[in-house]
C-alpha atoms as a PDB file:
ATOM      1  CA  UNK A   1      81.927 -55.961 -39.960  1.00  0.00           C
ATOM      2  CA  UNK A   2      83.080 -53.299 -37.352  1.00  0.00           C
ATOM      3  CA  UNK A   3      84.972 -49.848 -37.698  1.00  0.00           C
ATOM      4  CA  UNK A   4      88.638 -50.296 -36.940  1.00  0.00           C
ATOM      5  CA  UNK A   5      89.371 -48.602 -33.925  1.00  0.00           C
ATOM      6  CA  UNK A   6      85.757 -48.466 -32.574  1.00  0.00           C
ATOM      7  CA  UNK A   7      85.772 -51.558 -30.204  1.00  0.00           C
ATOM      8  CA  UNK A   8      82.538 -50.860 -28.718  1.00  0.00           C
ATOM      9  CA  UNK A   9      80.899 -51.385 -32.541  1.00  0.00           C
ATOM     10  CA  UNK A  10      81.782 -54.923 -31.284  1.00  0.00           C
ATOM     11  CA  UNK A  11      80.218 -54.979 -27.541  1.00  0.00           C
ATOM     12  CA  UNK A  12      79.784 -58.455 -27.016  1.00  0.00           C
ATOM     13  CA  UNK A  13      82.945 -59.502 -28.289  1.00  0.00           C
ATOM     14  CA  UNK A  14      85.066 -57.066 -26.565  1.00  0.00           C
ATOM     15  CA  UNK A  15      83.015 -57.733 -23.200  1.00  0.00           C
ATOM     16  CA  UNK A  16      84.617 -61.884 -23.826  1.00  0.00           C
ATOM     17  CA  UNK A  17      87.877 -60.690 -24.742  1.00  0.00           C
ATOM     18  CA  UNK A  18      87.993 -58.547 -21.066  1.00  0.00           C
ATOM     19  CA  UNK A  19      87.234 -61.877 -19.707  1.00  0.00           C
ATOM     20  CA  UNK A  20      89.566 -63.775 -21.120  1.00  0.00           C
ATOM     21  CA  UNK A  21      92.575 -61.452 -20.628  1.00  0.00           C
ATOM     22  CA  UNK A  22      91.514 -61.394 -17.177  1.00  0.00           C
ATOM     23  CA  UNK A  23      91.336 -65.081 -16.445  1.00  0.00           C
ATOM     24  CA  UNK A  24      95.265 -65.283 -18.363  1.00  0.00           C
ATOM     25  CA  UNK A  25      96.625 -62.351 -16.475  1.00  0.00           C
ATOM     26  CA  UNK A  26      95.719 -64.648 -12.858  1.00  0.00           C
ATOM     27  CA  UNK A  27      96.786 -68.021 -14.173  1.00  0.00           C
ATOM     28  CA  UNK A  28     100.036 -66.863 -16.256  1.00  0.00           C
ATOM     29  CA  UNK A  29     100.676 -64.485 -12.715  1.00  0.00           C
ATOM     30  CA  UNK A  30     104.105 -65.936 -12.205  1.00  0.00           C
ATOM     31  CA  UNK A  31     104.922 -66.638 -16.407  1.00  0.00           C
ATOM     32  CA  UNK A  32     103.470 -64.265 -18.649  1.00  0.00           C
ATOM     33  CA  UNK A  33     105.184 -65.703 -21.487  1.00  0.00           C
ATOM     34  CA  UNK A  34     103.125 -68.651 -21.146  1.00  0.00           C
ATOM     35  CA  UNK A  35     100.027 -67.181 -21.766  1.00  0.00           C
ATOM     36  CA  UNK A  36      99.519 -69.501 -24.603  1.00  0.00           C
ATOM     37  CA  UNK A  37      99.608 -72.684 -22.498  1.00  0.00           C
ATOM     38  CA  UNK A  38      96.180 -71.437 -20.966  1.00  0.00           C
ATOM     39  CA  UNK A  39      93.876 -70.350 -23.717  1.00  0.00           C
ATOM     40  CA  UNK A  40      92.313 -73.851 -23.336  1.00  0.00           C
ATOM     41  CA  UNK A  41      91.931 -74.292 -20.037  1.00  0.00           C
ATOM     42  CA  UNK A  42      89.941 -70.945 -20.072  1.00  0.00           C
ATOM     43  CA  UNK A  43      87.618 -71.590 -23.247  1.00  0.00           C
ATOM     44  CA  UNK A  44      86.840 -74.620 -21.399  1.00  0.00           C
ATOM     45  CA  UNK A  45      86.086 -72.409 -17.583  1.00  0.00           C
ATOM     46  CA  UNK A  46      84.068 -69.864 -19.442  1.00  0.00           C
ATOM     47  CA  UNK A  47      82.201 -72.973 -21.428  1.00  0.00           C
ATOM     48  CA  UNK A  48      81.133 -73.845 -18.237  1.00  0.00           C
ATOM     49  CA  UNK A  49      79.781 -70.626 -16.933  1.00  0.00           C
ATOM     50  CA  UNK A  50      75.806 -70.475 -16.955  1.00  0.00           C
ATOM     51  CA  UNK A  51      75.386 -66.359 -18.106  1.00  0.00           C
ATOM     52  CA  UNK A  52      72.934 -63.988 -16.778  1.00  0.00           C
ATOM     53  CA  UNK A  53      70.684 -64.293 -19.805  1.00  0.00           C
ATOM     54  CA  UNK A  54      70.168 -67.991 -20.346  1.00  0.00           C
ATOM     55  CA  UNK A  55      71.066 -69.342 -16.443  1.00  0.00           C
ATOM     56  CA  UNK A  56      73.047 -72.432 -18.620  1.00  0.00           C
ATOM     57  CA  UNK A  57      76.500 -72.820 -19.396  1.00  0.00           C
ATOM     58  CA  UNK A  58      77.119 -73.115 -22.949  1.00  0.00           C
ATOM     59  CA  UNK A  59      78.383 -76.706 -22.598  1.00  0.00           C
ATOM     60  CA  UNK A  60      75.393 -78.006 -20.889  1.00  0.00           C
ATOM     61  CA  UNK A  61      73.143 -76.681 -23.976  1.00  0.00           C
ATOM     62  CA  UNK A  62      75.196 -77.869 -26.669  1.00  0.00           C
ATOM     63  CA  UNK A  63      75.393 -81.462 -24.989  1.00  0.00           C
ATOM     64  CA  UNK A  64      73.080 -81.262 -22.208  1.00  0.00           C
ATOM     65  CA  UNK A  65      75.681 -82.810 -19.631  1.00  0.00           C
ATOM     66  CA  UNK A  66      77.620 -80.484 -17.232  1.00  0.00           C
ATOM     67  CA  UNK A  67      80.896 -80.146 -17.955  1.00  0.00           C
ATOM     68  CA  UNK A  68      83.599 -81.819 -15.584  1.00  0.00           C
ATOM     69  CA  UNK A  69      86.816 -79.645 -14.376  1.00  0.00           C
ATOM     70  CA  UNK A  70      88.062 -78.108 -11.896  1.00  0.00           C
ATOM     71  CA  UNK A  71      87.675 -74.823 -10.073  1.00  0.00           C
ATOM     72  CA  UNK A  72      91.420 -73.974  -9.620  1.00  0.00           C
ATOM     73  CA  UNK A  73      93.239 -70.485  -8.403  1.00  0.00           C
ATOM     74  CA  UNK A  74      89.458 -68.787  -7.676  1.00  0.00           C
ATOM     75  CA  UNK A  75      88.623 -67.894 -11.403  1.00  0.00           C
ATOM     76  CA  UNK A  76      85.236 -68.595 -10.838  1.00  0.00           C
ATOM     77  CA  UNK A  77      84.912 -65.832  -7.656  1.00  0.00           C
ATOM     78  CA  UNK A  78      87.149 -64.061  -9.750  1.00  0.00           C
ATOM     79  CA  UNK A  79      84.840 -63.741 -12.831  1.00  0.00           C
ATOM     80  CA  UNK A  80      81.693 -63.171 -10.578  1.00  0.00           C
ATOM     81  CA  UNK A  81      83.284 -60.259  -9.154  1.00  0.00           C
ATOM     82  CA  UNK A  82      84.039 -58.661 -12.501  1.00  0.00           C
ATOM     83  CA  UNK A  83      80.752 -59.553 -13.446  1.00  0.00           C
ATOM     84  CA  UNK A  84      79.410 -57.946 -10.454  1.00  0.00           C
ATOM     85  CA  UNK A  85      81.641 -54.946 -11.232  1.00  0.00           C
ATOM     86  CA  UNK A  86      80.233 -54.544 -15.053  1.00  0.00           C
ATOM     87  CA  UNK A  87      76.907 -54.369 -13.724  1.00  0.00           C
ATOM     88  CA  UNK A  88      77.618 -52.095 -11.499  1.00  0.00           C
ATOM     89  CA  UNK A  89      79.402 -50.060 -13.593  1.00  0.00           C
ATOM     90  CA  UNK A  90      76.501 -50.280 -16.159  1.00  0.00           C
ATOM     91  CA  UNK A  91      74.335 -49.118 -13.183  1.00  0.00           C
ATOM     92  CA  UNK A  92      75.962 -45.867 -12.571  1.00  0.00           C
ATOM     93  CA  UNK A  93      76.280 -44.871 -16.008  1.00  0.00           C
ATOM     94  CA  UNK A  94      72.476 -45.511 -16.465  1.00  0.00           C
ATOM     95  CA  UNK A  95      71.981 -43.191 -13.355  1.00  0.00           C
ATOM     96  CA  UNK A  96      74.384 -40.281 -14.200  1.00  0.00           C
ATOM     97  CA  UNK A  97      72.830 -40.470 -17.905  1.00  0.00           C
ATOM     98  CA  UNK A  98      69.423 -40.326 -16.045  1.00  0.00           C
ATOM     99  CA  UNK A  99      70.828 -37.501 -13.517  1.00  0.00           C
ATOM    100  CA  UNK A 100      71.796 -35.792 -17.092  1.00  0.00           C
ATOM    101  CA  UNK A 101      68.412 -36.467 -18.426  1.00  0.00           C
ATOM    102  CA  UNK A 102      66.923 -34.973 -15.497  1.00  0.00           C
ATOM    103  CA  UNK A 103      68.829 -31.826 -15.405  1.00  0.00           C
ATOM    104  CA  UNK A 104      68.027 -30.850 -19.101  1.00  0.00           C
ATOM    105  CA  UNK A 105      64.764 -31.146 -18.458  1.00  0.00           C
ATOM    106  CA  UNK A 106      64.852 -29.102 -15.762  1.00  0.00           C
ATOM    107  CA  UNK A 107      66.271 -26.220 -17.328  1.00  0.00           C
ATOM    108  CA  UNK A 108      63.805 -26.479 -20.263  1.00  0.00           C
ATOM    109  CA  UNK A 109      60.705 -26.434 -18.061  1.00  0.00           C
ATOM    110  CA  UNK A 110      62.830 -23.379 -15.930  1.00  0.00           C
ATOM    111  CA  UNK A 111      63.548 -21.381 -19.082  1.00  0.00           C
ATOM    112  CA  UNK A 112      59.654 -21.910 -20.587  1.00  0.00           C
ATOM    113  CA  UNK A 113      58.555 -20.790 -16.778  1.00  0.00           C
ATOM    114  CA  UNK A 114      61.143 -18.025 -16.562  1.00  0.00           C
ATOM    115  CA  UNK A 115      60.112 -16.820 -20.472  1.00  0.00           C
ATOM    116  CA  UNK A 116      56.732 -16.532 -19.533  1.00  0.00           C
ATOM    117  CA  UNK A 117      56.699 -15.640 -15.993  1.00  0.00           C
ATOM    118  CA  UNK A 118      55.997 -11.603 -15.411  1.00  0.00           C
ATOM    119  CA  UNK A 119      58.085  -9.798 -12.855  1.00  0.00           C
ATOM    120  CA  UNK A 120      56.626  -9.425  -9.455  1.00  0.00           C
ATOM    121  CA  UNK A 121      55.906  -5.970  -8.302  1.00  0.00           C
ATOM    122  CA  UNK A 122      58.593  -4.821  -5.193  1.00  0.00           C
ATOM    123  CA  UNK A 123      56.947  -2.758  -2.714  1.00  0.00           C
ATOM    124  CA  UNK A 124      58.234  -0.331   0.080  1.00  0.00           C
ATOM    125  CA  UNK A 125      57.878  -0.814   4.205  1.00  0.00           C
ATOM    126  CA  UNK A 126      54.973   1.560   4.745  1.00  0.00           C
ATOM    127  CA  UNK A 127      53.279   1.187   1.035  1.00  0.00           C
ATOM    128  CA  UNK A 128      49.656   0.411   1.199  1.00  0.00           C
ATOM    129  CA  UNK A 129      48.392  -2.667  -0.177  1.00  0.00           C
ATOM    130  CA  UNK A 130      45.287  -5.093  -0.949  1.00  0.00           C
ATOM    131  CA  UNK A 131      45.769  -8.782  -0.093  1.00  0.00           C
ATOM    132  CA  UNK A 132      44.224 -11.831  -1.982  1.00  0.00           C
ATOM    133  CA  UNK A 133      41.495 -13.234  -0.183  1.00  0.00           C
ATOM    134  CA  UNK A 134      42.951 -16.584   0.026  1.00  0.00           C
ATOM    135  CA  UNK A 135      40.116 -18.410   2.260  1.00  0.00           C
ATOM    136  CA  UNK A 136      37.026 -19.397   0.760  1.00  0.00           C
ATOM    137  CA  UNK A 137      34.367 -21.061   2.549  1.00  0.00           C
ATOM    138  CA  UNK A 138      30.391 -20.694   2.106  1.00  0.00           C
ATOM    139  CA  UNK A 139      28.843 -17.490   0.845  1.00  0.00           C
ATOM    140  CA  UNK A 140      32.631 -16.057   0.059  1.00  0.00           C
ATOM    141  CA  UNK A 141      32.303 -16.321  -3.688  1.00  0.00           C
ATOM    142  CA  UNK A 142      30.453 -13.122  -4.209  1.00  0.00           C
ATOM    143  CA  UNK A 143      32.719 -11.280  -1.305  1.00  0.00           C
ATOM    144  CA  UNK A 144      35.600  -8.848  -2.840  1.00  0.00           C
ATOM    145  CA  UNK A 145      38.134 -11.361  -3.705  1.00  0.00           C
ATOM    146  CA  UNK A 146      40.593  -8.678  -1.952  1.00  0.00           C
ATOM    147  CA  UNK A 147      41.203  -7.278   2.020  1.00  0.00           C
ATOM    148  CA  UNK A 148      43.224  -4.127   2.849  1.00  0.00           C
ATOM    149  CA  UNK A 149      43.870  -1.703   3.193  1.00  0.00           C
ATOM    150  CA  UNK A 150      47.278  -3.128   4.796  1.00  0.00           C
ATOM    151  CA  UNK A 151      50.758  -1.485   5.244  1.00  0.00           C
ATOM    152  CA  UNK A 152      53.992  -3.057   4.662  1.00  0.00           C
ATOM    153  CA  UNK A 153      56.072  -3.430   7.206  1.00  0.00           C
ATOM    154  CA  UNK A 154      58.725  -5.887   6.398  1.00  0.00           C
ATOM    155  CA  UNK A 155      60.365  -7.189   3.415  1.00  0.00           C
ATOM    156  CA  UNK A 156      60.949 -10.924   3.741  1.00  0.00           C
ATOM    157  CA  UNK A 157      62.393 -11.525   0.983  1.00  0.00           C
ATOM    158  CA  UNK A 158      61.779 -13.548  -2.425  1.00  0.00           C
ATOM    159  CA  UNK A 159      58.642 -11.532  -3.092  1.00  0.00           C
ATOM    160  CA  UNK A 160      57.056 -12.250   0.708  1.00  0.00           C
ATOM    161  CA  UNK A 161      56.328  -9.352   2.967  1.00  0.00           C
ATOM    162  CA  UNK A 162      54.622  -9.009   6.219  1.00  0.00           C
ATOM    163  CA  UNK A 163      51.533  -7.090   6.403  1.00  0.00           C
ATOM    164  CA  UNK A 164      49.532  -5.389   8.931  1.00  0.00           C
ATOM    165  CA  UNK A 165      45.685  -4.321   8.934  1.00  0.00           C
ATOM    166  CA  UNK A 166      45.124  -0.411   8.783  1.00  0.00           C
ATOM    167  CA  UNK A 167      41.350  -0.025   9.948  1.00  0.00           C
ATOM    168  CA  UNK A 168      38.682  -2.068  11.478  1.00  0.00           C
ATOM    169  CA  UNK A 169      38.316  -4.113   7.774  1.00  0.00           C
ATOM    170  CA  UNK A 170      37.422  -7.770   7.046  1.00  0.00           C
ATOM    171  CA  UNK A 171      40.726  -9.596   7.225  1.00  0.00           C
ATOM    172  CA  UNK A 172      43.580 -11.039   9.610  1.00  0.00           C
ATOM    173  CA  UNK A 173      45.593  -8.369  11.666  1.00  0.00           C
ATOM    174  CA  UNK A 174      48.662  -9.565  10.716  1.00  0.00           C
ATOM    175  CA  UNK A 175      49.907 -12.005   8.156  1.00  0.00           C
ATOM    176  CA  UNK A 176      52.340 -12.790   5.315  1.00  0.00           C
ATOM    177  CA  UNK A 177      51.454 -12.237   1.707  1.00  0.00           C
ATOM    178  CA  UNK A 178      53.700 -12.874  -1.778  1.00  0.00           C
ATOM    179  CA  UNK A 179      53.707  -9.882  -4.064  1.00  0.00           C
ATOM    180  CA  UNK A 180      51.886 -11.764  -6.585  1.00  0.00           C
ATOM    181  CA  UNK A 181      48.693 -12.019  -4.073  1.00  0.00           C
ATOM    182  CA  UNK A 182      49.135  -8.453  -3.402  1.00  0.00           C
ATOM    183  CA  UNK A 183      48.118  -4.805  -5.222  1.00  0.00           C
ATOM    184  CA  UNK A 184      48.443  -1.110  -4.601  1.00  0.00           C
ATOM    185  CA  UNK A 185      46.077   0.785  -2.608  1.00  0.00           C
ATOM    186  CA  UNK A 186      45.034   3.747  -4.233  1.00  0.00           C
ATOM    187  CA  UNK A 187      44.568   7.303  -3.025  1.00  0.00           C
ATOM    188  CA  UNK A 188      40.801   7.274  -3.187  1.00  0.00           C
ATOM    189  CA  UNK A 189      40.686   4.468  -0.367  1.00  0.00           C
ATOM    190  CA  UNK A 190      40.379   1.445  -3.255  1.00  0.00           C
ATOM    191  CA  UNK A 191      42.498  -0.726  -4.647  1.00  0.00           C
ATOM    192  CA  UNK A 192      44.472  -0.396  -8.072  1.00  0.00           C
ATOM    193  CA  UNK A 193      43.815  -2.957 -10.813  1.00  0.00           C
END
């Protein structure tokens, strides 16, 4: 027992009945009228179609003989293409429900990053700053885990600025730092925490 008017509560059933209208619309092509005078030679065509799921046609496992007709007007190529079709139909909507899928979860784990996530400080061309010691090698761990003092002196953009060494300190003379590796230099010659 179905819904009336939900046809998909009935998958399998509808999926036969697409068939079949299919099959009568190419044999009654010239004679729709007709339709009638058809029915059985298509029960009997899709009888003899092995489906995907068992590889048999339901003839030869009722009786275990194959059936004997003939092919006429292309049905068979005809029903593997709208075979093929369905399954590739059924293949795209399992990928745009996937791309869907996807998405939301995206934005979830972008929202829970983005609720969390604390502003990065913005900083001026000619500000002084300390830069994360981002190379560690032997004997580093106890070293200041910052260099500087260095000046701004470009914004990059997206929180990335170029830097340049002020001094004769430890540290690259030039080089690219994010904000969030980055702190104030304050006015007694040490960094800002």
């Amino acid at each position: 027992m179905i819904a009336t008017g939900v046809p998909r509560g009935n998958g399998q059933v509808e999926r036969i009945n697409k068939t079949v209208s299919g099959l009568l619309t190419k044999l009654c092509i010239n004679s729709s009228a007709n339709w009638y005078k058809f029915v059985g030679r298509v029960q009997q065509f899709i009888n003899n179609i092995p489906p995907k799921s068992t590889k048999h046609a339901p003839f030869k496992i009722l009786t275990g003989f194959d059936m004997r007709t003939q092919d006429s007007l292309g049905l068979r190529e005809w029903v593997d293409d709208e075979y093929r079709l369905e399954l590739d139909r059924q293949r795209d909507e399992i990928r745009n429900e996937a791309k869907i899928n996807i998405s939301k979860l995206q934005e979830a784990n972008r929202r829970g990053f983005d609720r969390g996530r604390v502003r990065e400080q913005e900083y001026k061309i000619g500000e002084l700053v300390a830069i994360k010691r981002t190379q560690l090698g032997t004997g580093m761990k106890l070293r200041p885990k910052f260099l500087g003092p260095y000046r701004i002196v470009e914004k990059l953009g997206k929180g990335r600025y170029k830097v340049e060494k002020v001094g004769e300190n430890e540290g690259p003379n030039n080089t690219n730092s994010a904000a969030e590796n980055m702190k104030k230099w304050g006015h007694s010659g040490r960094m800002t925490c």
